[in-house]
PDB file of N, CA and C in Angstrom:
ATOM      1  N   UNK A   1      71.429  73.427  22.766  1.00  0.00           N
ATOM      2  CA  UNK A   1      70.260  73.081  22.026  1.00  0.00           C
ATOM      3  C   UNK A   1      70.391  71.650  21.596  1.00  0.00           C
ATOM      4  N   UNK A   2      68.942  70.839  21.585  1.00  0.00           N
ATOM      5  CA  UNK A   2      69.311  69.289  21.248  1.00  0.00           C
ATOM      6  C   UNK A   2      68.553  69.168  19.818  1.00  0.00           C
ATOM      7  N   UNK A   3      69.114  68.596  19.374  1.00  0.00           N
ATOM      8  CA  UNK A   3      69.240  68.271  17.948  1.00  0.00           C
ATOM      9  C   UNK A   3      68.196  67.110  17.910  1.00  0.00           C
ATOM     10  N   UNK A   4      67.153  67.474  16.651  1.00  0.00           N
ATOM     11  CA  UNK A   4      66.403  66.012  17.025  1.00  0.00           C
ATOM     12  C   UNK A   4      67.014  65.038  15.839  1.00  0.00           C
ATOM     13  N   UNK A   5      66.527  63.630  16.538  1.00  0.00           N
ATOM     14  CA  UNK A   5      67.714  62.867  15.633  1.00  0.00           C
ATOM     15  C   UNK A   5      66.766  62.580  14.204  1.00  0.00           C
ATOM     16  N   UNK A   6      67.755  61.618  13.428  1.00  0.00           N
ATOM     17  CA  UNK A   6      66.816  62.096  12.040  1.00  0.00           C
ATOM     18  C   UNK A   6      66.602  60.709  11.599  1.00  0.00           C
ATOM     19  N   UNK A   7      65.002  60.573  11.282  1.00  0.00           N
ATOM     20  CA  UNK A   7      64.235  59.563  11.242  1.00  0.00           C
ATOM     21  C   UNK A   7      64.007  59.409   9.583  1.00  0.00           C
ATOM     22  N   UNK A   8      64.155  58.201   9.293  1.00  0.00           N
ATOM     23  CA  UNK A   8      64.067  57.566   8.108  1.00  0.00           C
ATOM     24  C   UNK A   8      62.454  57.004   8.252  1.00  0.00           C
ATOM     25  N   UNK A   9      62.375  56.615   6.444  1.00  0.00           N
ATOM     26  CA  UNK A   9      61.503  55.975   6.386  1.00  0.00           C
ATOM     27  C   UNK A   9      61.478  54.473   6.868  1.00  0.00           C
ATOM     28  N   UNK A  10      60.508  54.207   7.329  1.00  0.00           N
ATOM     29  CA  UNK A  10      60.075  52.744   7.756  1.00  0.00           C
ATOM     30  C   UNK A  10      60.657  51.405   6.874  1.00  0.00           C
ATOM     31  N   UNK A  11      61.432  50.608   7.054  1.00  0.00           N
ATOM     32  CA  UNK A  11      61.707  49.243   6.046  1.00  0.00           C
ATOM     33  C   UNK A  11      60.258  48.274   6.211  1.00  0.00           C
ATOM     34  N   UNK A  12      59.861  48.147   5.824  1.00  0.00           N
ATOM     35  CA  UNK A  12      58.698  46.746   5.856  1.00  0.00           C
ATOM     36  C   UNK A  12      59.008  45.476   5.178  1.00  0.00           C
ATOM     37  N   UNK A  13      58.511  44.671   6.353  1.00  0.00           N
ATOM     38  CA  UNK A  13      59.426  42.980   5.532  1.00  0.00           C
ATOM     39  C   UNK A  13      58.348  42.954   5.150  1.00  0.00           C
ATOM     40  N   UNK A  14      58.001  41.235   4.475  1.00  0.00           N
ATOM     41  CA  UNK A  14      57.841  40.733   3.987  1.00  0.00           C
ATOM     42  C   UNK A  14      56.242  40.098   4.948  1.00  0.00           C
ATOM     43  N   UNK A  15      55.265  39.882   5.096  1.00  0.00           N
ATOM     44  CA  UNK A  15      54.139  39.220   5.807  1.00  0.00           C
ATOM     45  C   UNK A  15      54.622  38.161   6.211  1.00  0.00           C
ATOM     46  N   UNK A  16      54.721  37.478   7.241  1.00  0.00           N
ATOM     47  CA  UNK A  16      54.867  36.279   7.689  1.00  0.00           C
ATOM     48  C   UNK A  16      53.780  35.395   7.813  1.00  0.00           C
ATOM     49  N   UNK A  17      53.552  34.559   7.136  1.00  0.00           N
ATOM     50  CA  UNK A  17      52.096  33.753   7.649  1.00  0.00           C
ATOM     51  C   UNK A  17      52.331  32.525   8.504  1.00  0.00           C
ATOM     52  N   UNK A  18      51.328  32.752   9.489  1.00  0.00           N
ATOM     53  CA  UNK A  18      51.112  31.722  10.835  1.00  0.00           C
ATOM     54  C   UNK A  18      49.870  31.385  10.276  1.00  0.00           C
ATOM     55  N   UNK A  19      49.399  29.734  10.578  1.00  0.00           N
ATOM     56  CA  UNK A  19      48.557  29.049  10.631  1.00  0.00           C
ATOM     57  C   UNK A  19      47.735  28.504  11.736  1.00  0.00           C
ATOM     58  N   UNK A  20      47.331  28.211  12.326  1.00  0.00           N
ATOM     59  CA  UNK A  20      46.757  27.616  13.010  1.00  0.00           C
ATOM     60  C   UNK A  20      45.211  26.793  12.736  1.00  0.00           C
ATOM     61  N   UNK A  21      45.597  25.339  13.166  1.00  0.00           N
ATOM     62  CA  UNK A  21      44.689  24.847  12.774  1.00  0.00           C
ATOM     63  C   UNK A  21      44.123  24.332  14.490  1.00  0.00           C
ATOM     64  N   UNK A  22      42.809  24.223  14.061  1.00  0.00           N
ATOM     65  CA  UNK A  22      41.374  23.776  14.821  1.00  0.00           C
ATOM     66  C   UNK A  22      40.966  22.677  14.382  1.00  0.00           C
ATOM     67  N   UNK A  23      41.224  21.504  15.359  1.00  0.00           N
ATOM     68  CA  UNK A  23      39.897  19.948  14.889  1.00  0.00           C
ATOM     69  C   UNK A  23      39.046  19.974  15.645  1.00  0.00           C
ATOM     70  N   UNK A  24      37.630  19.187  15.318  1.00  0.00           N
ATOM     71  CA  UNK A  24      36.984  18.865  16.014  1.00  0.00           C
ATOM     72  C   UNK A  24      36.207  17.554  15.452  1.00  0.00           C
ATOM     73  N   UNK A  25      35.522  16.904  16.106  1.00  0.00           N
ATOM     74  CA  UNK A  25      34.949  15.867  15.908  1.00  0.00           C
ATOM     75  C   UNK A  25      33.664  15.545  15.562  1.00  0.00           C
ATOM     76  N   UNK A  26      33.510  15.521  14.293  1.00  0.00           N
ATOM     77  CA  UNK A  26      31.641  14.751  14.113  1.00  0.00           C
ATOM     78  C   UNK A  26      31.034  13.761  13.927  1.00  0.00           C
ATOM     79  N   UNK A  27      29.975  13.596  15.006  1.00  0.00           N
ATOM     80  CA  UNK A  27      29.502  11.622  14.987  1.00  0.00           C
ATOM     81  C   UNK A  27      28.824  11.181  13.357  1.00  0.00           C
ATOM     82  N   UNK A  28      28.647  10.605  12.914  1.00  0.00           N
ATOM     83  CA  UNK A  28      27.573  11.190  11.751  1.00  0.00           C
ATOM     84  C   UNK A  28      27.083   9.524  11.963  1.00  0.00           C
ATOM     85  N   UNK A  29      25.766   9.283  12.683  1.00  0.00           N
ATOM     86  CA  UNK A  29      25.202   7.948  12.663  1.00  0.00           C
ATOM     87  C   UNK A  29      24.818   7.450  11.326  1.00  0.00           C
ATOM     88  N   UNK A  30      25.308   6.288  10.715  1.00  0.00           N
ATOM     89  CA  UNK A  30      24.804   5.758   9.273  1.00  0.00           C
ATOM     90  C   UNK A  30      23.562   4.612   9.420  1.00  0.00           C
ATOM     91  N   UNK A  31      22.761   4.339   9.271  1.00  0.00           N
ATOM     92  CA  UNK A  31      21.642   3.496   9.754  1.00  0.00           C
ATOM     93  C   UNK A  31      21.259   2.664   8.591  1.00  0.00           C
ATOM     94  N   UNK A  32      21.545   1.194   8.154  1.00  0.00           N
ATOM     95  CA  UNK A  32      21.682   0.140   7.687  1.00  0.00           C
ATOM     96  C   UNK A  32      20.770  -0.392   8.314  1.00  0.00           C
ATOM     97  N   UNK A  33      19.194  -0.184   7.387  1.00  0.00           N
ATOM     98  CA  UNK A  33      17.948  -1.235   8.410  1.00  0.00           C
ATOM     99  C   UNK A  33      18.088  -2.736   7.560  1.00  0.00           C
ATOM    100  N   UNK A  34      17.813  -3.411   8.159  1.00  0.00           N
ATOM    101  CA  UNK A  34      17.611  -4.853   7.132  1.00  0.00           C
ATOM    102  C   UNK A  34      16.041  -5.423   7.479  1.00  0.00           C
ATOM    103  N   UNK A  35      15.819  -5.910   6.392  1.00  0.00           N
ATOM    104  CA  UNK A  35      14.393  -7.045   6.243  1.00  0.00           C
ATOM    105  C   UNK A  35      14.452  -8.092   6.189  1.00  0.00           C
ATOM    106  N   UNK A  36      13.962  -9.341   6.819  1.00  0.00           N
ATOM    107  CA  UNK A  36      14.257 -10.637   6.465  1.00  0.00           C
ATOM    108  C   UNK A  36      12.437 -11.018   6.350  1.00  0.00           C
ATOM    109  N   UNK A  37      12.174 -11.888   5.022  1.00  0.00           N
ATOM    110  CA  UNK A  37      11.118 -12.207   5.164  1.00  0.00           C
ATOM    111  C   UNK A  37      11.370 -13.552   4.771  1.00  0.00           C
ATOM    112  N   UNK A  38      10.529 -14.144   5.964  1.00  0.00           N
ATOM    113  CA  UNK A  38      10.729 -15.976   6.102  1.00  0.00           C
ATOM    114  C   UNK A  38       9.575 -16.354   5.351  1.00  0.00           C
ATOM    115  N   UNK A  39       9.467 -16.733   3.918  1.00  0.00           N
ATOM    116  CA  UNK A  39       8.129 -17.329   3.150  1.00  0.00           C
ATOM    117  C   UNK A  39       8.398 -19.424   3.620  1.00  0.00           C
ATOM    118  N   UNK A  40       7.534 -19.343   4.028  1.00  0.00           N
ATOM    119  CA  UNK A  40       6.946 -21.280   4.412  1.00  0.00           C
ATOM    120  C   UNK A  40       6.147 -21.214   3.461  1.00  0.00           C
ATOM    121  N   UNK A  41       6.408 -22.340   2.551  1.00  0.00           N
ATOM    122  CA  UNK A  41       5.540 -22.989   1.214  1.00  0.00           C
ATOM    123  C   UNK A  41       5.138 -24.170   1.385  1.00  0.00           C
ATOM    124  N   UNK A  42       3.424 -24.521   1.435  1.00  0.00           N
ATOM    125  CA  UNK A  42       2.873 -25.334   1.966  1.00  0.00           C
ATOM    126  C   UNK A  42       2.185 -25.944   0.448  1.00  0.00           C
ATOM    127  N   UNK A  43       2.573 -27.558   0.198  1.00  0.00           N
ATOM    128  CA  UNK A  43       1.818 -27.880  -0.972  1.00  0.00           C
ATOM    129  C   UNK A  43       0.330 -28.823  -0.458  1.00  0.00           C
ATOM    130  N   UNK A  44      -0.279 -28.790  -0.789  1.00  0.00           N
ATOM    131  CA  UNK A  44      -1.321 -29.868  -0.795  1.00  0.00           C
ATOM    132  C   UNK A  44      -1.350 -30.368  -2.114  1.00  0.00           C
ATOM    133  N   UNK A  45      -1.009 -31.394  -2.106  1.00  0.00           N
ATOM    134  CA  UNK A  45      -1.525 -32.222  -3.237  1.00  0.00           C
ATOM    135  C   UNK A  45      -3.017 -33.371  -3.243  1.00  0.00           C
ATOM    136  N   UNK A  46      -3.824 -32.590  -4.419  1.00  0.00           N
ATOM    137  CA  UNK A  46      -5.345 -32.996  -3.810  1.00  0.00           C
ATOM    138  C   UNK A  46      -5.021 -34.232  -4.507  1.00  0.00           C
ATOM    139  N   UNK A  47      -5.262 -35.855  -4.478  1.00  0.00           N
ATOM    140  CA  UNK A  47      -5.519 -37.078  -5.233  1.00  0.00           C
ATOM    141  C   UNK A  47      -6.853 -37.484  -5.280  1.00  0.00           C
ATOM    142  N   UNK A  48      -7.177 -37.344  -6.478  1.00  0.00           N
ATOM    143  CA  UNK A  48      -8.655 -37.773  -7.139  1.00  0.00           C
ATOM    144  C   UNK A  48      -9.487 -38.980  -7.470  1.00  0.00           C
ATOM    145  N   UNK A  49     -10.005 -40.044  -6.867  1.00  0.00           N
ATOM    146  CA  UNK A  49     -10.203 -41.142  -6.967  1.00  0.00           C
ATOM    147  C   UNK A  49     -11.671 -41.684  -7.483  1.00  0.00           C
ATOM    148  N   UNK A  50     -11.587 -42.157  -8.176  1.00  0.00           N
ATOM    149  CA  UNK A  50     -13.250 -42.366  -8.963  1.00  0.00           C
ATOM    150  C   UNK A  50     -13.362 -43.920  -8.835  1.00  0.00           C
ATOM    151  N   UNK A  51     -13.561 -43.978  -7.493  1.00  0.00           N
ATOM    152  CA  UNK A  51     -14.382 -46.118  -7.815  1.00  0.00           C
ATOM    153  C   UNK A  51     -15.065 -46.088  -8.541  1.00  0.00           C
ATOM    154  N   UNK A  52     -15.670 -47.402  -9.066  1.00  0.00           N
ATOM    155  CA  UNK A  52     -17.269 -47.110 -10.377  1.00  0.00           C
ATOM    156  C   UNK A  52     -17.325 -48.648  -9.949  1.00  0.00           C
ATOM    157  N   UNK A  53     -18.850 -48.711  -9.858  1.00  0.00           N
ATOM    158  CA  UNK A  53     -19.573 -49.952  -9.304  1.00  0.00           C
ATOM    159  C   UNK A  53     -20.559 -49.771 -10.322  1.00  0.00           C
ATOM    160  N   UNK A  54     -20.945 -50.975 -10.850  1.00  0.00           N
ATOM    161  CA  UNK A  54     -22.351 -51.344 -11.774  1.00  0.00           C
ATOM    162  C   UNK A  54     -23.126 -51.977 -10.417  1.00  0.00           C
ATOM    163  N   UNK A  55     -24.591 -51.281 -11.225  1.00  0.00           N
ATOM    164  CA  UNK A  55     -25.493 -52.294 -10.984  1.00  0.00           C
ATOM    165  C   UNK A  55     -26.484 -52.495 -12.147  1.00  0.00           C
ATOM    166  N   UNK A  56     -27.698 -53.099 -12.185  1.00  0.00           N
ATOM    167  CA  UNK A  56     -28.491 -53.192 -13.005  1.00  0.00           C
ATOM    168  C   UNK A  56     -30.254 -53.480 -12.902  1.00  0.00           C
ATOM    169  N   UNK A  57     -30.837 -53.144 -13.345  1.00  0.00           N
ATOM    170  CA  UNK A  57     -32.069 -52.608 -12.996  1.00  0.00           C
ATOM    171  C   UNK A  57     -33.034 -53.651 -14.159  1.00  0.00           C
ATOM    172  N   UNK A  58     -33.984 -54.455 -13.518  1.00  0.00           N
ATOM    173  CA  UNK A  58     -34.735 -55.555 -14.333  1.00  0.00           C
ATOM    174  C   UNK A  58     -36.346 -54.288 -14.122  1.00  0.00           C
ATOM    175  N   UNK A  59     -36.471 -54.201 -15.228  1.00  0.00           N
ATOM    176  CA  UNK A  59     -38.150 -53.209 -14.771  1.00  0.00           C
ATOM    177  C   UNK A  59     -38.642 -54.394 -15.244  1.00  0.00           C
ATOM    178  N   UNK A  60     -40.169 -54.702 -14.457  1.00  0.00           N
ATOM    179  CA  UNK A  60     -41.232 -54.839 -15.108  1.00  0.00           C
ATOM    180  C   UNK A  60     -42.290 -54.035 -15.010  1.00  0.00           C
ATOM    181  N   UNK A  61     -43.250 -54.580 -16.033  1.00  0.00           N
ATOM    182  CA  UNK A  61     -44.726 -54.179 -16.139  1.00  0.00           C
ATOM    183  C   UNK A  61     -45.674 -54.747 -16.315  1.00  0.00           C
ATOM    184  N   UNK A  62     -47.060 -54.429 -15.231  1.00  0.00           N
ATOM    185  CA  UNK A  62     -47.645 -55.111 -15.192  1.00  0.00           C
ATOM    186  C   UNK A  62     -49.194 -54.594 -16.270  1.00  0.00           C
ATOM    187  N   UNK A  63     -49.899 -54.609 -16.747  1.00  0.00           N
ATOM    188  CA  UNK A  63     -51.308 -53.674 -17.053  1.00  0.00           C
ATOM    189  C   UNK A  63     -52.618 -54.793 -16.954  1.00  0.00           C
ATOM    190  N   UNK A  64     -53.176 -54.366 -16.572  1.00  0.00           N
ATOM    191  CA  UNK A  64     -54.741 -55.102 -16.231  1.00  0.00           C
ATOM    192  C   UNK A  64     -55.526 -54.078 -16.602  1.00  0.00           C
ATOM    193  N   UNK A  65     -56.160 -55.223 -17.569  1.00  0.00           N
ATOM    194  CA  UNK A  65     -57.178 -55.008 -18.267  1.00  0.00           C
ATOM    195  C   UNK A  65     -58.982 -55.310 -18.098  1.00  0.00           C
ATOM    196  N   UNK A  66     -59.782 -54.454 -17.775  1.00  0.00           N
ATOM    197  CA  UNK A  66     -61.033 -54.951 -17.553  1.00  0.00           C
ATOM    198  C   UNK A  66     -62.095 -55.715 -18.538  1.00  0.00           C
ATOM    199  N   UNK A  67     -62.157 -56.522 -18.786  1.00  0.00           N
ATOM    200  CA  UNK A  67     -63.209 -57.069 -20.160  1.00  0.00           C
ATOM    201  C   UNK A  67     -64.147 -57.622 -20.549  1.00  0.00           C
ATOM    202  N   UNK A  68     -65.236 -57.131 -20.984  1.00  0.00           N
ATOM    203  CA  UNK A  68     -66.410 -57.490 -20.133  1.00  0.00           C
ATOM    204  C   UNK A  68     -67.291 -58.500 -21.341  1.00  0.00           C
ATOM    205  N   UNK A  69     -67.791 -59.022 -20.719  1.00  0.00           N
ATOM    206  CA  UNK A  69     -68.015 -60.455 -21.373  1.00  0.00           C
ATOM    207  C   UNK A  69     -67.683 -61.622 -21.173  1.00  0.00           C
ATOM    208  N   UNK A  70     -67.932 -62.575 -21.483  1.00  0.00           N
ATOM    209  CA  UNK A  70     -67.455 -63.503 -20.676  1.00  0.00           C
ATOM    210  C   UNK A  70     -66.066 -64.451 -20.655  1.00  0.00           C
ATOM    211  N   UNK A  71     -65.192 -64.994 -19.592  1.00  0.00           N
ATOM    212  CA  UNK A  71     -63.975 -64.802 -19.136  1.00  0.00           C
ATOM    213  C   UNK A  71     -63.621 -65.646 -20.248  1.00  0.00           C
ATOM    214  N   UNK A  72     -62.185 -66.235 -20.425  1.00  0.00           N
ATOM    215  CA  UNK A  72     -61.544 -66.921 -21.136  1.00  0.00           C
ATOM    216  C   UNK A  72     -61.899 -68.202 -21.381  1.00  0.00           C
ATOM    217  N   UNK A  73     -61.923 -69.059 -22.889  1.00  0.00           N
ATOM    218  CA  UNK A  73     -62.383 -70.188 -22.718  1.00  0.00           C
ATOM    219  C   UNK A  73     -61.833 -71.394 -21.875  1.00  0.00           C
ATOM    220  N   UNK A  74     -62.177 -72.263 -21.349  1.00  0.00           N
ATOM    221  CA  UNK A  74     -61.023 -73.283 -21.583  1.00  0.00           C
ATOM    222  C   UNK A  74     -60.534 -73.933 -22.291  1.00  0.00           C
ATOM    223  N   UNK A  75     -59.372 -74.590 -22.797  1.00  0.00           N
ATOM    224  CA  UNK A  75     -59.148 -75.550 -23.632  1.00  0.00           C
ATOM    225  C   UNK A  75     -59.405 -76.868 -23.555  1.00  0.00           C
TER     226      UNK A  75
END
């Protein structure tokens, strides 16, 4: 007759931890717009000039008179 052999309880270690790591790569576009605004400053400078000229103005007047009777004496 065979004898069965005699089984103990189980020992359990301790967990071993394995890691494994995974890379991968991400683009990440950054977008830096720029503005350039070119201002051209244009002066006019207006110069104001006032000649002054005289002149002068002689009026006359004339009036005629009708008169009836007879004309002027002589002297």
């Amino acid at each position: 007759m065979k004898c069965r052999p005699n089984v103990l309880q189980p020992i359990v270690h301790p967990t071993k931890c394995c890691v494994n790591h995974t890379h991968s790569t991400t683009i990440v576009p950054h977008i830096h717009p720029i503005h350039t605004t070119n201002v051209n400053h244009q002066m006019y400078q207006h110069l104001h000039y006032f000649p002054h000229t005289q002149s002068a103005v002689n009026n006359v007047s004339h009036q005629h008179f009708q008169c009836m009777g007879p004309g002027p004496f002589p002297r």
